[in-house]
PDB file of N, CA and C in Angstrom:
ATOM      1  N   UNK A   1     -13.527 -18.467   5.121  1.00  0.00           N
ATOM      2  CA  UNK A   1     -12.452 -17.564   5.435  1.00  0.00           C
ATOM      3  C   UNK A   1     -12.510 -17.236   6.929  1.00  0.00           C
ATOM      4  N   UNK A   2     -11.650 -17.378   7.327  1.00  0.00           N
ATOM      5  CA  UNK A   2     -11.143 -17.142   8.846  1.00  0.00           C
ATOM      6  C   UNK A   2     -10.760 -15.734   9.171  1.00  0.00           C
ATOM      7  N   UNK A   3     -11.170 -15.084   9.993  1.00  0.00           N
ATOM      8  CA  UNK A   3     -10.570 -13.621  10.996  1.00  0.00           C
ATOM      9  C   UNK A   3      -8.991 -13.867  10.693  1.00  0.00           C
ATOM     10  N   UNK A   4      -8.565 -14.691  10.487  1.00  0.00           N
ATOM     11  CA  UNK A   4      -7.050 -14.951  11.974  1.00  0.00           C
ATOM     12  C   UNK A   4      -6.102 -14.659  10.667  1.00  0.00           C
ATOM     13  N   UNK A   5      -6.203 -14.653   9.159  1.00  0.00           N
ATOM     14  CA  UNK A   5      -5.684 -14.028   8.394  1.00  0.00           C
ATOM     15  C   UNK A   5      -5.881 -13.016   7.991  1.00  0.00           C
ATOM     16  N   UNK A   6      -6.499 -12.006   8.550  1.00  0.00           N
ATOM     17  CA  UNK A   6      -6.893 -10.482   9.042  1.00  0.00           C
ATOM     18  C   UNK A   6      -6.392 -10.124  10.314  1.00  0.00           C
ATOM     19  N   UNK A   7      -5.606  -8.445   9.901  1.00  0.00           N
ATOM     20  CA  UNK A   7      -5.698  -7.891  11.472  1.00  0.00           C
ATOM     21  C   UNK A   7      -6.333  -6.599  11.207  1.00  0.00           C
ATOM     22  N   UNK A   8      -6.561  -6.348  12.316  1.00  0.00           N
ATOM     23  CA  UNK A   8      -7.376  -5.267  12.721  1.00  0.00           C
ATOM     24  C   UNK A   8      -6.283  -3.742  13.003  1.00  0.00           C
ATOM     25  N   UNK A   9      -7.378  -2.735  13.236  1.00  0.00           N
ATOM     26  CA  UNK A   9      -6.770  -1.318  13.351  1.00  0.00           C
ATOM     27  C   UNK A   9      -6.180  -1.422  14.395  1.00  0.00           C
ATOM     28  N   UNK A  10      -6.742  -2.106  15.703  1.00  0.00           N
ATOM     29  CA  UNK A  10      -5.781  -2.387  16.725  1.00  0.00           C
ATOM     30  C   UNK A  10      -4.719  -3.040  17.005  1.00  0.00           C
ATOM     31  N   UNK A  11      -4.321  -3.968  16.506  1.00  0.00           N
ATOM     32  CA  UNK A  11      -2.993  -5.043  16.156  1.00  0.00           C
ATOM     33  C   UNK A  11      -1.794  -4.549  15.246  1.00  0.00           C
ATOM     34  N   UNK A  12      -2.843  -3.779  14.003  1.00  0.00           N
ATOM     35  CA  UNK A  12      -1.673  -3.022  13.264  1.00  0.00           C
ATOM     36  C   UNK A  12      -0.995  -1.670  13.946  1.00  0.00           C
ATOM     37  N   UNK A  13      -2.046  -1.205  15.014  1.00  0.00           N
ATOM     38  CA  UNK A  13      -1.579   0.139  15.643  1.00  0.00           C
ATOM     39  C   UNK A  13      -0.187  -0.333  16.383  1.00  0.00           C
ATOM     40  N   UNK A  14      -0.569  -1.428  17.518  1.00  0.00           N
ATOM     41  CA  UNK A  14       0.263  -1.692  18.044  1.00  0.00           C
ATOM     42  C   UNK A  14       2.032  -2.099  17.766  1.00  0.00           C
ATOM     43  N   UNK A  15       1.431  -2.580  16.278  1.00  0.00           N
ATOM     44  CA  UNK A  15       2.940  -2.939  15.689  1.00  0.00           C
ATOM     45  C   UNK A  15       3.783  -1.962  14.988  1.00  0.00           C
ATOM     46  N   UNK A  16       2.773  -1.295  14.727  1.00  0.00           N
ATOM     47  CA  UNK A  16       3.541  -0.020  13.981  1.00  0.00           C
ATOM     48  C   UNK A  16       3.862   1.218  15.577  1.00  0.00           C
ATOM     49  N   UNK A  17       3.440   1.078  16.498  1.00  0.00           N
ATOM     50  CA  UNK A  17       3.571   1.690  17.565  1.00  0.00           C
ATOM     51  C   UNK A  17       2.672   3.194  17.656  1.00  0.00           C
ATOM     52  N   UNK A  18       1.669   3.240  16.955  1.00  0.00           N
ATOM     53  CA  UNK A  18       0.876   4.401  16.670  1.00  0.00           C
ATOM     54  C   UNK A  18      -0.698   4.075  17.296  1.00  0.00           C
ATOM     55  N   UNK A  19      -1.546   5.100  17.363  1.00  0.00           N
ATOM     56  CA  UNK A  19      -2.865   5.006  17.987  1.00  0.00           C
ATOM     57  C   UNK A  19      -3.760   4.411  16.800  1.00  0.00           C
ATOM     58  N   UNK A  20      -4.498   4.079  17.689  1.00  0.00           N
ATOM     59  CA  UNK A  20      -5.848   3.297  16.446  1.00  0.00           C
ATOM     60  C   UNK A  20      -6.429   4.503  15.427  1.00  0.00           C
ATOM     61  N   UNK A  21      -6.509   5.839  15.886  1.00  0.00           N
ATOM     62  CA  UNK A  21      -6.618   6.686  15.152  1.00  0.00           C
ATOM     63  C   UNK A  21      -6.375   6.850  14.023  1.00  0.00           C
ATOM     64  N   UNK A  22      -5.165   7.205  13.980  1.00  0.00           N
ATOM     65  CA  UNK A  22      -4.101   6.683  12.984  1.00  0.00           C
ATOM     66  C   UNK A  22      -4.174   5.933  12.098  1.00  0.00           C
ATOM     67  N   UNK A  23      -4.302   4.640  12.617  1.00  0.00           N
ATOM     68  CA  UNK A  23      -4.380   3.669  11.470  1.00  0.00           C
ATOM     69  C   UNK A  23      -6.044   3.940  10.721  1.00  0.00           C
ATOM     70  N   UNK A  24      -6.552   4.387  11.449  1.00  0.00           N
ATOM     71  CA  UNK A  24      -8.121   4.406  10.452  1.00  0.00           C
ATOM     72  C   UNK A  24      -8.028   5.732   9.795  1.00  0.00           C
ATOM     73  N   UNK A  25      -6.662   6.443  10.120  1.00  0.00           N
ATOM     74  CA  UNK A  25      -6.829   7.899   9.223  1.00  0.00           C
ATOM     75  C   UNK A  25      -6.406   7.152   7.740  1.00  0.00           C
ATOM     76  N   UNK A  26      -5.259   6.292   7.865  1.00  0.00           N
ATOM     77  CA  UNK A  26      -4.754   5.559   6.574  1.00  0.00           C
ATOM     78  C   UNK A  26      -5.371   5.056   5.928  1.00  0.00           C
ATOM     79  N   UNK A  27      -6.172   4.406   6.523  1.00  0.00           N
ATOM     80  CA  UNK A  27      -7.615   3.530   5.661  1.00  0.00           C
ATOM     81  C   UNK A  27      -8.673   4.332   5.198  1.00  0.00           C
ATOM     82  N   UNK A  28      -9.154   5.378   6.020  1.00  0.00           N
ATOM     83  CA  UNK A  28      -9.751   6.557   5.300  1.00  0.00           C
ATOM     84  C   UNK A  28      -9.261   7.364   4.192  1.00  0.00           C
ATOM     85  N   UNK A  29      -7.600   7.620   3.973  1.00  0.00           N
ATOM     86  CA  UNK A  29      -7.118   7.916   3.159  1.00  0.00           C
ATOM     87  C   UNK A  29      -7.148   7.356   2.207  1.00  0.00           C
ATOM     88  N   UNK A  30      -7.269   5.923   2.191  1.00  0.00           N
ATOM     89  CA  UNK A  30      -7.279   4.946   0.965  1.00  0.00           C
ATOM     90  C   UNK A  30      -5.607   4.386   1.147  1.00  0.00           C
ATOM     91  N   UNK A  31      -5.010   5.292   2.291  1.00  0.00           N
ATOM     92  CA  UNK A  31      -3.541   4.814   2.196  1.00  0.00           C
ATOM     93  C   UNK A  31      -3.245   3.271   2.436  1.00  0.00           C
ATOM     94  N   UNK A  32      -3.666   2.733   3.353  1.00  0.00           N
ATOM     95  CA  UNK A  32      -3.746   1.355   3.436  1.00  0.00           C
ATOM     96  C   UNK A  32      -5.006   0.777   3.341  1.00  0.00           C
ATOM     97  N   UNK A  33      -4.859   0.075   3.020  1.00  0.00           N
ATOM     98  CA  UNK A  33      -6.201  -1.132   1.794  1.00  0.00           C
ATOM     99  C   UNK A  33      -6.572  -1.706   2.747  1.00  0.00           C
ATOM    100  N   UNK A  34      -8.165  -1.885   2.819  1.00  0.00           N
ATOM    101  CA  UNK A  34      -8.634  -2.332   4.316  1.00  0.00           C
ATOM    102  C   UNK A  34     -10.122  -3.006   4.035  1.00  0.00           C
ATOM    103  N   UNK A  35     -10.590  -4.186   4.292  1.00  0.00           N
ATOM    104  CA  UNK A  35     -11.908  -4.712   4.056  1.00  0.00           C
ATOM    105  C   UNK A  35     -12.932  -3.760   5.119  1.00  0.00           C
ATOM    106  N   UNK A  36     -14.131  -3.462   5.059  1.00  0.00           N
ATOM    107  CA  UNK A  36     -15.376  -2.899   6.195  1.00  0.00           C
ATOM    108  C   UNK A  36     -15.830  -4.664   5.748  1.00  0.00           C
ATOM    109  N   UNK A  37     -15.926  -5.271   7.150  1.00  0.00           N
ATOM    110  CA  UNK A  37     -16.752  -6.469   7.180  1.00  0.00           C
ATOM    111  C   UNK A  37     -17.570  -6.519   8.497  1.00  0.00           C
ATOM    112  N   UNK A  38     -18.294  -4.554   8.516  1.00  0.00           N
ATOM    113  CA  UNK A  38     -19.619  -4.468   9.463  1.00  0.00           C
ATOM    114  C   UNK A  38     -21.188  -5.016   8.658  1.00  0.00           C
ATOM    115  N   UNK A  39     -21.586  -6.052   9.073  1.00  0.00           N
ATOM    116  CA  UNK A  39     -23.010  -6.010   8.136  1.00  0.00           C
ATOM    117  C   UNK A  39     -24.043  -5.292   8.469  1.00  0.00           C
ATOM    118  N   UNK A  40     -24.065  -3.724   9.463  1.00  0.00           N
ATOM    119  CA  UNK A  40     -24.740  -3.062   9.380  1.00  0.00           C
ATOM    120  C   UNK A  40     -24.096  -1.697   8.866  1.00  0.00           C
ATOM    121  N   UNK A  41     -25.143  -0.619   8.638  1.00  0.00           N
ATOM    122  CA  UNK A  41     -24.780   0.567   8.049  1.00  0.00           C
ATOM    123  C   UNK A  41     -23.618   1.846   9.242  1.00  0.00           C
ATOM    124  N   UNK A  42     -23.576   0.770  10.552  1.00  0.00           N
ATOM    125  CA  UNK A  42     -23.061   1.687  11.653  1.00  0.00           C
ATOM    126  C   UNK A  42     -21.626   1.663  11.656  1.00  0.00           C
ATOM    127  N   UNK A  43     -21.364   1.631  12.471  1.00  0.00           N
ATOM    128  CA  UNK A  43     -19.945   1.952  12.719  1.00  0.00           C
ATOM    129  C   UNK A  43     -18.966   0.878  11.889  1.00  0.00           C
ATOM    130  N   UNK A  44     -17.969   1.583  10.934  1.00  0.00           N
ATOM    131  CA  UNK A  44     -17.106   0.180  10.156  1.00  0.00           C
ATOM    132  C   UNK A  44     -15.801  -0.655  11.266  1.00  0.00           C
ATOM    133  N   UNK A  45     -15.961  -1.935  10.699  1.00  0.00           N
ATOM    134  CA  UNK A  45     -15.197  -2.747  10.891  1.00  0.00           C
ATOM    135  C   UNK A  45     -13.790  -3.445  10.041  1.00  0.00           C
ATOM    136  N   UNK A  46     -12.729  -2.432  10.282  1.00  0.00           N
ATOM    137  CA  UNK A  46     -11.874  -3.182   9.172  1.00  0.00           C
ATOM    138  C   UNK A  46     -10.805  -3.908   9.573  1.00  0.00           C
ATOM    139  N   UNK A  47     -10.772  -5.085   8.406  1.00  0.00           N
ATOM    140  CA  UNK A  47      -9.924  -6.121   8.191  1.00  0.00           C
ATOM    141  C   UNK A  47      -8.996  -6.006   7.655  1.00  0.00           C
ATOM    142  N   UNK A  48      -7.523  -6.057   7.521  1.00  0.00           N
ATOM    143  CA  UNK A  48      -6.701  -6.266   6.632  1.00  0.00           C
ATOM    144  C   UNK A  48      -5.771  -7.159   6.419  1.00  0.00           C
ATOM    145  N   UNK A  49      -5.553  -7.309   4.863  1.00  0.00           N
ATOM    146  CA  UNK A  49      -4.890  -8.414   5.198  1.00  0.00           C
ATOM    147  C   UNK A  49      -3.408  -7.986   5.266  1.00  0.00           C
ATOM    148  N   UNK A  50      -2.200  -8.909   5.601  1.00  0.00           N
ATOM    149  CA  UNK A  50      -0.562  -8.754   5.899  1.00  0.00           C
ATOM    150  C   UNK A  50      -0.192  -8.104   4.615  1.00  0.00           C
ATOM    151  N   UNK A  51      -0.529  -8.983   3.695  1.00  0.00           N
ATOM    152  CA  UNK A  51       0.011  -8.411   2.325  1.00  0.00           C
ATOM    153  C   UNK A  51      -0.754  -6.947   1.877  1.00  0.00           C
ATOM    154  N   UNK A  52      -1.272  -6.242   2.428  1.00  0.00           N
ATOM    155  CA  UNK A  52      -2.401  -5.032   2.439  1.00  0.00           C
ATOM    156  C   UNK A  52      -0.749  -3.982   3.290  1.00  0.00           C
ATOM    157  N   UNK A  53      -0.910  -4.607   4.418  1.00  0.00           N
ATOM    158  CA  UNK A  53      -0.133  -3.952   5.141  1.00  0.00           C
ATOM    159  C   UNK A  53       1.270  -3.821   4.744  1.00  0.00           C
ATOM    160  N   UNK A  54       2.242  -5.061   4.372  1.00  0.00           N
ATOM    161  CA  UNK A  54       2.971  -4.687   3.908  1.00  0.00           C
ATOM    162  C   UNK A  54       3.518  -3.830   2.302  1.00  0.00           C
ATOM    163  N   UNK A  55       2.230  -4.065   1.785  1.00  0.00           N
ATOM    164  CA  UNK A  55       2.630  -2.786   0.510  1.00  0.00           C
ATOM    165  C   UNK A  55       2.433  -1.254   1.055  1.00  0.00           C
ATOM    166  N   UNK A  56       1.680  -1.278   2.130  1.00  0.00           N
ATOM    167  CA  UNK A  56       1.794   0.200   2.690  1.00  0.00           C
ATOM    168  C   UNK A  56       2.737   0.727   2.899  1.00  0.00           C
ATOM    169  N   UNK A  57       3.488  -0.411   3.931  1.00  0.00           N
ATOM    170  CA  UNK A  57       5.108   0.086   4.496  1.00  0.00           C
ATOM    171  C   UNK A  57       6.027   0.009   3.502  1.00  0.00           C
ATOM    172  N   UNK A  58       5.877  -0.856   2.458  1.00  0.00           N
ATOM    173  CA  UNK A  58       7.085  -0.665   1.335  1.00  0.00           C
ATOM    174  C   UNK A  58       7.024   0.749   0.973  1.00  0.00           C
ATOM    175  N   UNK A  59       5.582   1.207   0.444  1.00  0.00           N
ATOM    176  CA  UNK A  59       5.365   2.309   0.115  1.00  0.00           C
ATOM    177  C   UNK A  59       5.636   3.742   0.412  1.00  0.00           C
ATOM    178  N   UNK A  60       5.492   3.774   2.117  1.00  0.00           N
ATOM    179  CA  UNK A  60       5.963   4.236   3.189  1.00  0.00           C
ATOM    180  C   UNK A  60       7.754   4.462   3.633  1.00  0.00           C
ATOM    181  N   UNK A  61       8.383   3.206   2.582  1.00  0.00           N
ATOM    182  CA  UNK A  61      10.107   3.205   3.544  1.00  0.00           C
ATOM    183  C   UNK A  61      10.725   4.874   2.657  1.00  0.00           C
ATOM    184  N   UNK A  62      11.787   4.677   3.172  1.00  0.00           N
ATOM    185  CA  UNK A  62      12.759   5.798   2.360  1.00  0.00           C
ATOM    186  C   UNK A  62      13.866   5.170   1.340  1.00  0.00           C
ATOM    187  N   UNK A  63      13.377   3.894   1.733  1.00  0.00           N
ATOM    188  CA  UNK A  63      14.144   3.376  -0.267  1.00  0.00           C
ATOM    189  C   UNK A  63      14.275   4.274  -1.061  1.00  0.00           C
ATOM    190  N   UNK A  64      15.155   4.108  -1.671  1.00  0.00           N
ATOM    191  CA  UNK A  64      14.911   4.657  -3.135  1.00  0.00           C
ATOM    192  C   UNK A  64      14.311   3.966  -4.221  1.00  0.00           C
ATOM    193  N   UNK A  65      13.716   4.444  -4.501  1.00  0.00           N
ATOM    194  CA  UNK A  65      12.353   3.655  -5.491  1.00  0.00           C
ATOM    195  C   UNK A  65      13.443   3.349  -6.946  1.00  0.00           C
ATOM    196  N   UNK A  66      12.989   1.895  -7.847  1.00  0.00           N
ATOM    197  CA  UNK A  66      13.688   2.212  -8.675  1.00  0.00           C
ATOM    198  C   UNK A  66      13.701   2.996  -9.638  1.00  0.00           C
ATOM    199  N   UNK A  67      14.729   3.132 -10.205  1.00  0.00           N
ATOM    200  CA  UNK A  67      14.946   4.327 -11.626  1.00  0.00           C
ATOM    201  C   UNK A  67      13.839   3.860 -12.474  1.00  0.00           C
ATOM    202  N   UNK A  68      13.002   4.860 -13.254  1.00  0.00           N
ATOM    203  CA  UNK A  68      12.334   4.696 -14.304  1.00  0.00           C
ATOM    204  C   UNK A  68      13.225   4.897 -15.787  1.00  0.00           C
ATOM    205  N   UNK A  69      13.012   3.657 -16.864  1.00  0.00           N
ATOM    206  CA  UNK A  69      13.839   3.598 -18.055  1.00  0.00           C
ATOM    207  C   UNK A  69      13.882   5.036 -18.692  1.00  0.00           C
ATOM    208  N   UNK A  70      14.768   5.515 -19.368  1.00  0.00           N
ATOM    209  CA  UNK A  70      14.340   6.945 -20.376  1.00  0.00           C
ATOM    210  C   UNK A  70      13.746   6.960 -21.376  1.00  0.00           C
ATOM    211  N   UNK A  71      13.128   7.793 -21.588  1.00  0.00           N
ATOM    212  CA  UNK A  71      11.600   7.678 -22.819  1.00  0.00           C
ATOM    213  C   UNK A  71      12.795   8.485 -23.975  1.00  0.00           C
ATOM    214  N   UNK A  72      13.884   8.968 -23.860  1.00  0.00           N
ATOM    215  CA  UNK A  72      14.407   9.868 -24.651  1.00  0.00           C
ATOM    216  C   UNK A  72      14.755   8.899 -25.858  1.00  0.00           C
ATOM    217  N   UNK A  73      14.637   9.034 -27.018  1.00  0.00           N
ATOM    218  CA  UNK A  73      14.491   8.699 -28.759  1.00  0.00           C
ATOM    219  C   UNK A  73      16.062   8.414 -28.357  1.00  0.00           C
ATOM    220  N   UNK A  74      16.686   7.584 -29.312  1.00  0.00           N
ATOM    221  CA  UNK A  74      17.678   7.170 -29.416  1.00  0.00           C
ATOM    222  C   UNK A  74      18.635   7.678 -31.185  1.00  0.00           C
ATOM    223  N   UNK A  75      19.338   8.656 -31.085  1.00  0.00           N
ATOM    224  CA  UNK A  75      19.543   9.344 -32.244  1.00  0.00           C
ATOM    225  C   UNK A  75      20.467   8.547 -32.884  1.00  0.00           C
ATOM    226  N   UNK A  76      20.569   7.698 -34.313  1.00  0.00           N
ATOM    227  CA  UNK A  76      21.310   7.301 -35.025  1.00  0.00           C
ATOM    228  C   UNK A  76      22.777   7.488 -35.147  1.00  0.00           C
ATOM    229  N   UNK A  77      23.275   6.692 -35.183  1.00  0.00           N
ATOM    230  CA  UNK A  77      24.773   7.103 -35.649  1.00  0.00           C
ATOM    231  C   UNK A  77      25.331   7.506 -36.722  1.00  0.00           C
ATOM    232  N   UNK A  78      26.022   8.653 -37.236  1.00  0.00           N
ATOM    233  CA  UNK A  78      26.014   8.595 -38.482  1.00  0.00           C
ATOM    234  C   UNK A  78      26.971   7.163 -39.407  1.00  0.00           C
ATOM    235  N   UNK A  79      26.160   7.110 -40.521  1.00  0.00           N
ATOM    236  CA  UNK A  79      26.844   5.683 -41.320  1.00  0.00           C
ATOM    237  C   UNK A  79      26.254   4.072 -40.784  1.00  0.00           C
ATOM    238  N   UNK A  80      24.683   4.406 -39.531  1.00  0.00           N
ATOM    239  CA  UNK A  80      24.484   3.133 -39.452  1.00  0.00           C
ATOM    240  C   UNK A  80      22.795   3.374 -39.364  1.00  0.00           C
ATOM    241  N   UNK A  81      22.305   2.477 -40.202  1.00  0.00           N
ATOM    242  CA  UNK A  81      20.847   2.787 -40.366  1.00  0.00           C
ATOM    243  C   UNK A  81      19.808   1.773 -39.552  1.00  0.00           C
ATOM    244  N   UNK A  82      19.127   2.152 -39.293  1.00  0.00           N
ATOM    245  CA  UNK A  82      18.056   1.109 -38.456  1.00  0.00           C
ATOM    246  C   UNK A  82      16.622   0.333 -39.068  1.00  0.00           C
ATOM    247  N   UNK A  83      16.843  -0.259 -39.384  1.00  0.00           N
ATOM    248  CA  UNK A  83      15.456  -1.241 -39.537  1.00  0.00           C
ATOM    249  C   UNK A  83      14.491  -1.310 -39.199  1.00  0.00           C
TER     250      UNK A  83
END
């Protein structure tokens, strides 16, 4: 596995136009999904991948999310019975 299908807190800062801060507050949040690929106990190193990033921002837009189906019981008609 290659780096180069990973970006970093700095690459994503830049594209989203925000400080590196930032982006490691999201990853600390758990808000965006992020590999630590430091092999010591010091300071983390995270990776992410595109598809990491873009479920953040879907997550993130002001879409309107879709409608959830209705759980509400469906009341018979009178004169027709159900199976």
């Amino acid at each position: 596995m290659t780096d180069e299908r990973f970006l970093t807190p700095p690459q994503i800062a830049k594209l989203l136009g925000v400080g590196v801060d930032k982006v490691a507050a999201f990853i600390e949040r758990g808000e965006l999904v992020a590999v630590n690929t430091s092999l010591t106990g010091g300071r983390p190193r995270w990776k992410v991948e595109p598809e990491a990033l873009r479920r953040f921002l879907d997550g993130r837009s002001n879409r309107p999310k879709p409608a959830k189906p209705s759980r509400r019981r469906e009341i018979p008609k009178p004169g027709r019975e159900y199976v």
